[in-house]
Protein backbone atom coordinates (compact mmCIF):
# COMPACT_ATOMS: atom_id res chain seq x y z
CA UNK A 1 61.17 48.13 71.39
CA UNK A 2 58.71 49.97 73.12
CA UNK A 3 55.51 50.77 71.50
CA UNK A 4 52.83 53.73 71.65
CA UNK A 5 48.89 53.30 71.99
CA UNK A 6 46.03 54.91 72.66
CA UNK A 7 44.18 54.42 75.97
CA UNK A 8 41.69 55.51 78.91
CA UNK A 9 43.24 56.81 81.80
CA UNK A 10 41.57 58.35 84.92
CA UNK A 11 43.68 60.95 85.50
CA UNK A 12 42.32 62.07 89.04
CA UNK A 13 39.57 61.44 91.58
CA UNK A 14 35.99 61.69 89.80
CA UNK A 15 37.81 63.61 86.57
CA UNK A 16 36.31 62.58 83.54
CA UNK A 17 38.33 59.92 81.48
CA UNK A 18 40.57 60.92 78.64
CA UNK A 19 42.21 59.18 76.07
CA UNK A 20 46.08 59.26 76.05
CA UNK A 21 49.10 57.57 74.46
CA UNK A 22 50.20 54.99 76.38
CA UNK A 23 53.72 53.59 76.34
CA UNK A 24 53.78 49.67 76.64
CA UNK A 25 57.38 48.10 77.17
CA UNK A 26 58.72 45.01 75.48
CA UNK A 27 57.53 42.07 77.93
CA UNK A 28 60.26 41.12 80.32
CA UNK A 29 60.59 37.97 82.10
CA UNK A 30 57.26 36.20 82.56
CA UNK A 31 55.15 38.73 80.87
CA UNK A 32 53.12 39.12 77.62
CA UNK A 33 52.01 41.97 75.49
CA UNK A 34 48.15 41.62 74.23
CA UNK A 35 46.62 43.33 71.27
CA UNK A 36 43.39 43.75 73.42
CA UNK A 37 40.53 43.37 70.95
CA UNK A 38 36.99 43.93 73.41
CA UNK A 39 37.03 45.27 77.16
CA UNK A 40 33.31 45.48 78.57
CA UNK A 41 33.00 48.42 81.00
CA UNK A 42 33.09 47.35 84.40
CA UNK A 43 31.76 49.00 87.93
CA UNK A 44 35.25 48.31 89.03
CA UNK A 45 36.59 50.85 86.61
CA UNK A 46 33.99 53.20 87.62
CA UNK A 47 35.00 52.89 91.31
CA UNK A 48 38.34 53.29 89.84
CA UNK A 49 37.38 56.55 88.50
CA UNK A 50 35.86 57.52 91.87
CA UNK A 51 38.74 57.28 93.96
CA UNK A 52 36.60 54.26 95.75
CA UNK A 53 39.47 51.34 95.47
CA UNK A 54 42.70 53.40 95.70
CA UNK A 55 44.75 57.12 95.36
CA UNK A 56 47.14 55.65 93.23
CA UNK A 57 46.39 57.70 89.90
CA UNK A 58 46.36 58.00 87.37
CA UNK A 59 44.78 54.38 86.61
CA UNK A 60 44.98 53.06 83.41
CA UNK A 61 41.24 51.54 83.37
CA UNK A 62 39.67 48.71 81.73
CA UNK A 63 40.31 44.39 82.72
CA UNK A 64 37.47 42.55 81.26
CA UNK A 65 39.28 41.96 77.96
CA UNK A 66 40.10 39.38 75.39
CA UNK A 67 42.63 39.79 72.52
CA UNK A 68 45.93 38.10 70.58
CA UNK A 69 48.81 37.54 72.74
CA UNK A 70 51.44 39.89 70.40
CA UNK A 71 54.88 38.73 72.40
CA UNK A 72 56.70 37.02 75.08
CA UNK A 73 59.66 37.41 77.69
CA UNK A 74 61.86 35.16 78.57
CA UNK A 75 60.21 31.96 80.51
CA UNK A 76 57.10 32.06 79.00
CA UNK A 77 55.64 28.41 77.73
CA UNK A 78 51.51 28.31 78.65
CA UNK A 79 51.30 30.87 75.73
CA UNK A 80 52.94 32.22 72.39
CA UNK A 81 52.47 34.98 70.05
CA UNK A 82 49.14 33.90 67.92
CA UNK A 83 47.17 32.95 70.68
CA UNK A 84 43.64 34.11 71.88
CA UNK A 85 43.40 34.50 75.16
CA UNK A 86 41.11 36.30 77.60
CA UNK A 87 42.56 38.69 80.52
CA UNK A 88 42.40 37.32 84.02
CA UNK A 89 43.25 39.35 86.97
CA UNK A 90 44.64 36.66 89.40
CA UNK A 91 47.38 35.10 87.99
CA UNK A 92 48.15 32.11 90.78
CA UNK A 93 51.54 31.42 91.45
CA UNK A 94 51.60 27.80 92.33
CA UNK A 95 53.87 27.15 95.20
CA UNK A 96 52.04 29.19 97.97
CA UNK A 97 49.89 27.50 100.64
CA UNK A 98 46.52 27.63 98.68
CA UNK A 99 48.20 26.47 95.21
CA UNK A 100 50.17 23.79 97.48
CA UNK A 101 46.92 22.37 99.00
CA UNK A 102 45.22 22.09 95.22
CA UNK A 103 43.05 24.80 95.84
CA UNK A 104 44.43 27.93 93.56
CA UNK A 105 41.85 29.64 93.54
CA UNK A 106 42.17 30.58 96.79
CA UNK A 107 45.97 31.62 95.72
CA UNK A 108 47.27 34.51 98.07
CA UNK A 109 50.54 35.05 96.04
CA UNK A 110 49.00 36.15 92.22
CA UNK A 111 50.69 38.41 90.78
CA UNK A 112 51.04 41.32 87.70
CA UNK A 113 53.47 42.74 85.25
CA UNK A 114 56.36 43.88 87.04
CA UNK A 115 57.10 47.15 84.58
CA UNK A 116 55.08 49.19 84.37
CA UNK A 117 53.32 51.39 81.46
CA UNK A 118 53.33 54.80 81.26
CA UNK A 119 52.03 58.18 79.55
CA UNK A 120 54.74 60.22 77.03
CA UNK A 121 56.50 62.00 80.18
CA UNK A 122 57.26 58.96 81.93
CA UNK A 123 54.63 59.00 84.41
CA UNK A 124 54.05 55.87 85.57
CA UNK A 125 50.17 54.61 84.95
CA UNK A 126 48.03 51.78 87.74
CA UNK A 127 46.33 49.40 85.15
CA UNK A 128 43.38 48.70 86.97
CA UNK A 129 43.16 45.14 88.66
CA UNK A 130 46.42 44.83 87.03
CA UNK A 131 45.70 44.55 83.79
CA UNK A 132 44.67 48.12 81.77
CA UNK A 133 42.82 47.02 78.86
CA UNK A 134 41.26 50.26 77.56
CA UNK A 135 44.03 50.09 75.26
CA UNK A 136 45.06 49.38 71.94
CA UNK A 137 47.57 46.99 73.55
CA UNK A 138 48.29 45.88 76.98
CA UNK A 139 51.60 44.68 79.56
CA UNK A 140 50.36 41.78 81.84
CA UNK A 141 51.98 38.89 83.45
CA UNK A 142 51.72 35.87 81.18
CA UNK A 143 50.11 33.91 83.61
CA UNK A 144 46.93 36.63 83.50
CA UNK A 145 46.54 34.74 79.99
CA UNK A 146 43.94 32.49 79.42
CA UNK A 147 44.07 30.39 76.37
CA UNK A 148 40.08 29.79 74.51
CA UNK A 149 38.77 28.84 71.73
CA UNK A 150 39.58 31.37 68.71
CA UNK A 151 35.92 30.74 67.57
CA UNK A 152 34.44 32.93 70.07
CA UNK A 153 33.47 36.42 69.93
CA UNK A 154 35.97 38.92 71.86
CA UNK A 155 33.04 40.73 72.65
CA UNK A 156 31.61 37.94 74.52
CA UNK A 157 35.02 36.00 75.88
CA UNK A 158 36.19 39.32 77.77
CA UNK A 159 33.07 39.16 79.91
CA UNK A 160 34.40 36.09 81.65
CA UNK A 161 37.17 38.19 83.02
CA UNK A 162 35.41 39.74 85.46
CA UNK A 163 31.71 40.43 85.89
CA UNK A 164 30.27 37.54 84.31
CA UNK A 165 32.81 34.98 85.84
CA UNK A 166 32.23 36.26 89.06
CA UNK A 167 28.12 35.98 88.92
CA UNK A 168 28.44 32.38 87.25
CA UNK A 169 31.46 31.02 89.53
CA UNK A 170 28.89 32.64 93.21
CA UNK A 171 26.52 30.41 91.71
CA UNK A 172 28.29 27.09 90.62
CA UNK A 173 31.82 27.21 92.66
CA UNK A 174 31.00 29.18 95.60
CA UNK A 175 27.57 27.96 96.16
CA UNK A 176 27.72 24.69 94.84
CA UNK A 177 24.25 25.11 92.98
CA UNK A 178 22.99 21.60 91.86
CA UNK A 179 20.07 20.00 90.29
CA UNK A 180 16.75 20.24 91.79
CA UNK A 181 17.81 23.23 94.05
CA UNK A 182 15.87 26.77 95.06
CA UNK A 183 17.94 29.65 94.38
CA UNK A 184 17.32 33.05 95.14
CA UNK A 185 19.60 35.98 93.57
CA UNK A 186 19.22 39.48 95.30
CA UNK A 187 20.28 42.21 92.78
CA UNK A 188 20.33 41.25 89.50
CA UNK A 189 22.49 43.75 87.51
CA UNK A 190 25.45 42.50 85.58
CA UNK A 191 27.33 39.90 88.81
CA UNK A 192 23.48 39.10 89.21
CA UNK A 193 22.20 37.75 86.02
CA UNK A 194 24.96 35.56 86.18
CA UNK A 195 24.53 34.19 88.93
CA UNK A 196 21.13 33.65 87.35
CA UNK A 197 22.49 32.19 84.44
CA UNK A 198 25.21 29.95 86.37
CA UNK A 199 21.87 28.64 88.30
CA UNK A 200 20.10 27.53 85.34
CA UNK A 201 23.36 26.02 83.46
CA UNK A 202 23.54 23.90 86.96
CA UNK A 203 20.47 22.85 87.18
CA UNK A 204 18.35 24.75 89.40
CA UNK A 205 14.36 23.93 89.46
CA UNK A 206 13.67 27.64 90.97
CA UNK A 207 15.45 30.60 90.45
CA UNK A 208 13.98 33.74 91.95
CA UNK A 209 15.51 37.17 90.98
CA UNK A 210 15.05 40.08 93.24
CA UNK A 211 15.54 43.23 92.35
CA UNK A 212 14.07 47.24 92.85
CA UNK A 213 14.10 47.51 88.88
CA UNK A 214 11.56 46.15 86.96
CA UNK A 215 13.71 46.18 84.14
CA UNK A 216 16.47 44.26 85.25
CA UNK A 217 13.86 41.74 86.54
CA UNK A 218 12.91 41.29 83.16
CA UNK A 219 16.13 41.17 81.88
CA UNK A 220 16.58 38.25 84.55
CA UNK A 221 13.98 36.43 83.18
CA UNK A 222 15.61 35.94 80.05
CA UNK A 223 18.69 34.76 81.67
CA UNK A 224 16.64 32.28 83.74
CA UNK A 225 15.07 33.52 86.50
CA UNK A 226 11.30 31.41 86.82
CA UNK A 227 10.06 33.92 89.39
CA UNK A 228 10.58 37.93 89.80
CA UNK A 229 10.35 40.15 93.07
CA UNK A 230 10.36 43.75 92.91
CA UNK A 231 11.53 44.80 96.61
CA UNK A 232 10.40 48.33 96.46
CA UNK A 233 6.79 46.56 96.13
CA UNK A 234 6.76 43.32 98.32
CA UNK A 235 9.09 42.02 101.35
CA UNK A 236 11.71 39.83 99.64
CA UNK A 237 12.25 37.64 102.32
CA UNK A 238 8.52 37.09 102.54
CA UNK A 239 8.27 36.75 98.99
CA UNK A 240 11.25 33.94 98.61
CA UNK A 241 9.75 32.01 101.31
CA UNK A 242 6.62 31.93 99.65
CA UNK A 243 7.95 30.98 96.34
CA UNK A 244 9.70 28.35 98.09
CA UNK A 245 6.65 26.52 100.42
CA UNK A 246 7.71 28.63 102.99
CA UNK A 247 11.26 27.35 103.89
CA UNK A 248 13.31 29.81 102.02
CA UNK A 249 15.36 29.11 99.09
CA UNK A 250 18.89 26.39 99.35
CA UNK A 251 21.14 29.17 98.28
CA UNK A 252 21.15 32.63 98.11
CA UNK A 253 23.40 34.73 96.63
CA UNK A 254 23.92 38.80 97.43
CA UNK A 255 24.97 40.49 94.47
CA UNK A 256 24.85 44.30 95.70
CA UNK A 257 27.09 44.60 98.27
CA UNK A 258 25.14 46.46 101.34
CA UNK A 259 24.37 45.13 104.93
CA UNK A 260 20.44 45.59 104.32
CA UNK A 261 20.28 43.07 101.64
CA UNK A 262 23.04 40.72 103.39
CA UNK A 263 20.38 40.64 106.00
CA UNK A 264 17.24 40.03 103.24
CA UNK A 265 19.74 37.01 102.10
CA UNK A 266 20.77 35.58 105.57
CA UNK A 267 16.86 35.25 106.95
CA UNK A 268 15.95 33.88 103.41
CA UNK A 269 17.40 30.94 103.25
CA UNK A 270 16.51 27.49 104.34
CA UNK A 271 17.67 26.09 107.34
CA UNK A 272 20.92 24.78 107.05
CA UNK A 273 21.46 26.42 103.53
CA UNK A 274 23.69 28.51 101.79
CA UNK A 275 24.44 32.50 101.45
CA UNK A 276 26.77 33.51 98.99
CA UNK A 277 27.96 37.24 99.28
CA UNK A 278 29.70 38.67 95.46
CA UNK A 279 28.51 42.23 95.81
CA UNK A 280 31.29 44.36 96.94
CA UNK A 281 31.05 46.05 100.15
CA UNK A 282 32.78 49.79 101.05
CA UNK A 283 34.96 49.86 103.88
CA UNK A 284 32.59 51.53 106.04
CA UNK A 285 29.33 48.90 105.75
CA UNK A 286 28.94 47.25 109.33
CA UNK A 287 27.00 44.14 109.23
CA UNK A 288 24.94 43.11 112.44
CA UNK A 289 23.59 39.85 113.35
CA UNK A 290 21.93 38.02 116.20
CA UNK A 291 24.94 35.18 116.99
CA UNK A 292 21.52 32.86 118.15
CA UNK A 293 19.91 33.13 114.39
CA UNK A 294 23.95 32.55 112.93
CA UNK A 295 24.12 29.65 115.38
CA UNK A 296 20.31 28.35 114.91
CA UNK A 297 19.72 28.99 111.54
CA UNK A 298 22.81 26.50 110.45
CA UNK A 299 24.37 26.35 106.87
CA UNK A 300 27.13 28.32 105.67
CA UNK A 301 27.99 31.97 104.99
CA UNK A 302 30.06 32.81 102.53
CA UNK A 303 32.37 35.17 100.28
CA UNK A 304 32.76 34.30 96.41
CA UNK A 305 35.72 36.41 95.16
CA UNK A 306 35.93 36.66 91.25
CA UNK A 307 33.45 33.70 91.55
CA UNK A 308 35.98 31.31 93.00
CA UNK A 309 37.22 30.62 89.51
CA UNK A 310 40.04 28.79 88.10
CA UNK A 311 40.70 30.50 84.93
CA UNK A 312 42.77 27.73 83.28
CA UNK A 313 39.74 25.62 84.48
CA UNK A 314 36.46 27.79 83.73
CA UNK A 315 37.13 29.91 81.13
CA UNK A 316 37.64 26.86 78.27
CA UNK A 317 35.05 25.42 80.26
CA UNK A 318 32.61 28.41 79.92
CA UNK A 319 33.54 29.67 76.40
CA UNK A 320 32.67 25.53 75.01
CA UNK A 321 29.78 25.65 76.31
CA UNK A 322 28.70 29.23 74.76
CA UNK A 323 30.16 27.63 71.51
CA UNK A 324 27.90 24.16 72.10
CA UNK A 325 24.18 27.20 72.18
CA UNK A 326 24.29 26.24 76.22
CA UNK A 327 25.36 29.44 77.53
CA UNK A 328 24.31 32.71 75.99
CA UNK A 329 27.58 34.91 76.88
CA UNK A 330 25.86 37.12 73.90
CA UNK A 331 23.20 38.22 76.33
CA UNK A 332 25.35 40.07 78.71
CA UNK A 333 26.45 42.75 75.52
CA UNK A 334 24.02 45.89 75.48
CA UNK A 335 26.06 47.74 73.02
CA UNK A 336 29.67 48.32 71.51
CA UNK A 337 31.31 51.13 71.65
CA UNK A 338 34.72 53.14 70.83
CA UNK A 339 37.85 53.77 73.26
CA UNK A 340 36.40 57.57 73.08
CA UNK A 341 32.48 56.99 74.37
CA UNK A 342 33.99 55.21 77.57
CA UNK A 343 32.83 57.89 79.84
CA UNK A 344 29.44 57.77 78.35
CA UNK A 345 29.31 54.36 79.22
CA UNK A 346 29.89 54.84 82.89
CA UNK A 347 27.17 57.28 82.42
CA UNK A 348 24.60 54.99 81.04
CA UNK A 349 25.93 52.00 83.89
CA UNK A 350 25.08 54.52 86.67
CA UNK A 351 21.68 55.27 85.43
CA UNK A 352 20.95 51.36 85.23
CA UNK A 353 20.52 51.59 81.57
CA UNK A 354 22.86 48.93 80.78
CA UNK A 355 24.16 45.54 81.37
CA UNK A 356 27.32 45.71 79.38
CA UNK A 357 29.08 48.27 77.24
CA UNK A 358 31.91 46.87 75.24
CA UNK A 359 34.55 48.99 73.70
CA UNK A 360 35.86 47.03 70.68
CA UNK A 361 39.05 48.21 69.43
């Protein structure tokens, strides 16, 4: 029987938010329903909000969740009512090319609930990333279910669903930090301090966080970072070589997004080393290079998407070793708040003022 809950919903381009009752459908075949327990605001919901990732509103926002799986559908055996889980938003499918080739995190076939949930009136509702978990409760495909460790915080275990998986996975899947290595992480908000953090956890003898806030520098410092570089103050590229005995650093990682600082990355590296790009570009951004300095320069360019994570893989992985005191997933939290001081949050996010709202519900 179809239940009724309270959610977020973004009814229209740059409205506020509002809270509404959702209605979330018995699970069909291959699909779960999730008593979501923590969902940390995400800039994905605010560019949700904005219009910036599609017109298909209204969005029910919110993906960065953990919670108790409530009920199957039919074909469902990875999990069962009881179980803890945290929300992932690329559920592979295992028989495409990618999943064929044992490399599913590359999977180009993932998938989502296939009904949908909706307001009272039967409007239909566009969880974001698929997954809506500014809710009470919550429709996803089964297979956007990660099993962890029940001794974890929700608070904390959401965090891997999105922002902090993403900054971790740049730094250890993506750009294969390892031990002894110079890494420099450009932009060092929420995707950046994890990439911080995934630096030290690999091993990393020099991590250099560069920034235009002096806070978040800080803040970096406590994830990790052994050197700072305020780019409103100081050439970054300059800076990084220096740190670095003036070869530039093995990998760098982008974490904002914009062709200026894809170019701060690309000329601060070492020759032959590594950029990693995990900010998230707008359609528009044109990115121009000399082909000479691509060709000279060596190494490799590239994208990390959601950190190139295997959830079955990373997030057990990731959640033991917050359990073991290794990996401070507590650090990320700012403050907890209600389903009703969402819009506040994005507020705060905007002004920099935060690295992670929670709702807990």
């Amino acid at each position: 029987m179809a239940q009724e809950v309270r959610g977020v919903i973004a009814p229209g381009k740059d409205e506020p938010v509002r809270i509404e009752t959702i209605v979330v459908p018995d699970p069909g075949p291959g699909e779960a329903v999730v008593r979501v327990q923590a969902c940390g605001v995400c800039h994905t919901d605010l560019h949700y909000k904005q219009g910036g990732i599609s017109d298909d509103f209204p969005f029910l926002l919110g993906h960065e969740a953990a919670g108790v799986v409530e009920s199957v559908g039919q074909g469902v055996t990875d999990v069962a009512p009881g179980d803890f889980v945290i929300l992932n938003w690329r559920a592979v499918c295992g028989k495409c090319r990618a999943c064929l080739r044992g490399r599913p995190w590359y999977c180009f076939d993932t998938h989502n609930a296939e009904q949908r949930m909706t307001l009272l009136d039967g409007t239909e509702l566009s969880p974001a990333l698929g997954i809506g978990a500014f809710a009470e409760k919550t429709l996803v495909a089964a297979g956007q279910c990660t099993k962890v460790d029940p001794a974890v915080s929700p608070q904390v275990a959401g965090l891997l669903g999105c922002g902090v998986m993403a900054g971790i996975g740049a730094a250890i899947n993506t750009g294969g930090v390892g031990r002894g290595d110079t890494v420099a992480v450009i932009g060092c908000g929420g995707v950046g301090d994890a990439a911080v953090a995934g630096s030290r956890l690999a091993g990393a003898a020099k991590i250099i966080a560069v920034d235009i806030d002096d806070r978040k520098l800080e803040t970096a410092r406590a994830m990790g970072a052994t050197h700072t570089v305020n780019s409103r103050e100081s050439d970054p590229v300059e800076a990084i070589r220096e740190l670095t005995g003036g070869f530039g650093a093995d990998v760098v990682i982008e974490a904002v997004g914009r062709p200026e600082t894809y170019r701060q990355a690309f000329y601060a590296r070492d020759l032959a080393g590594t950029v990693v790009l995990v900010g998230v570009p707008t359609p528009e951004m044109k990115l121009e290079l000399p082909l000479l300095d691509v060709f000279g320069r060596g190494g490799s360019l590239k994208s990390s998407w959601y950190g190139d994570c295997l959830p079955s893989r990373d997030f057990p992985m990731l959640i033991d070793l917050h359990l073991q005191g290794r990996l401070d997933l507590a650090a990320f939290v700012t403050e907890t708040i209600a389903l009703d001081e969402v819009e506040k949050a994005f507020e705060r996010m905007h002004a920099g003022d935060v690295l992670r709202s929670v709702v807990v519900l």
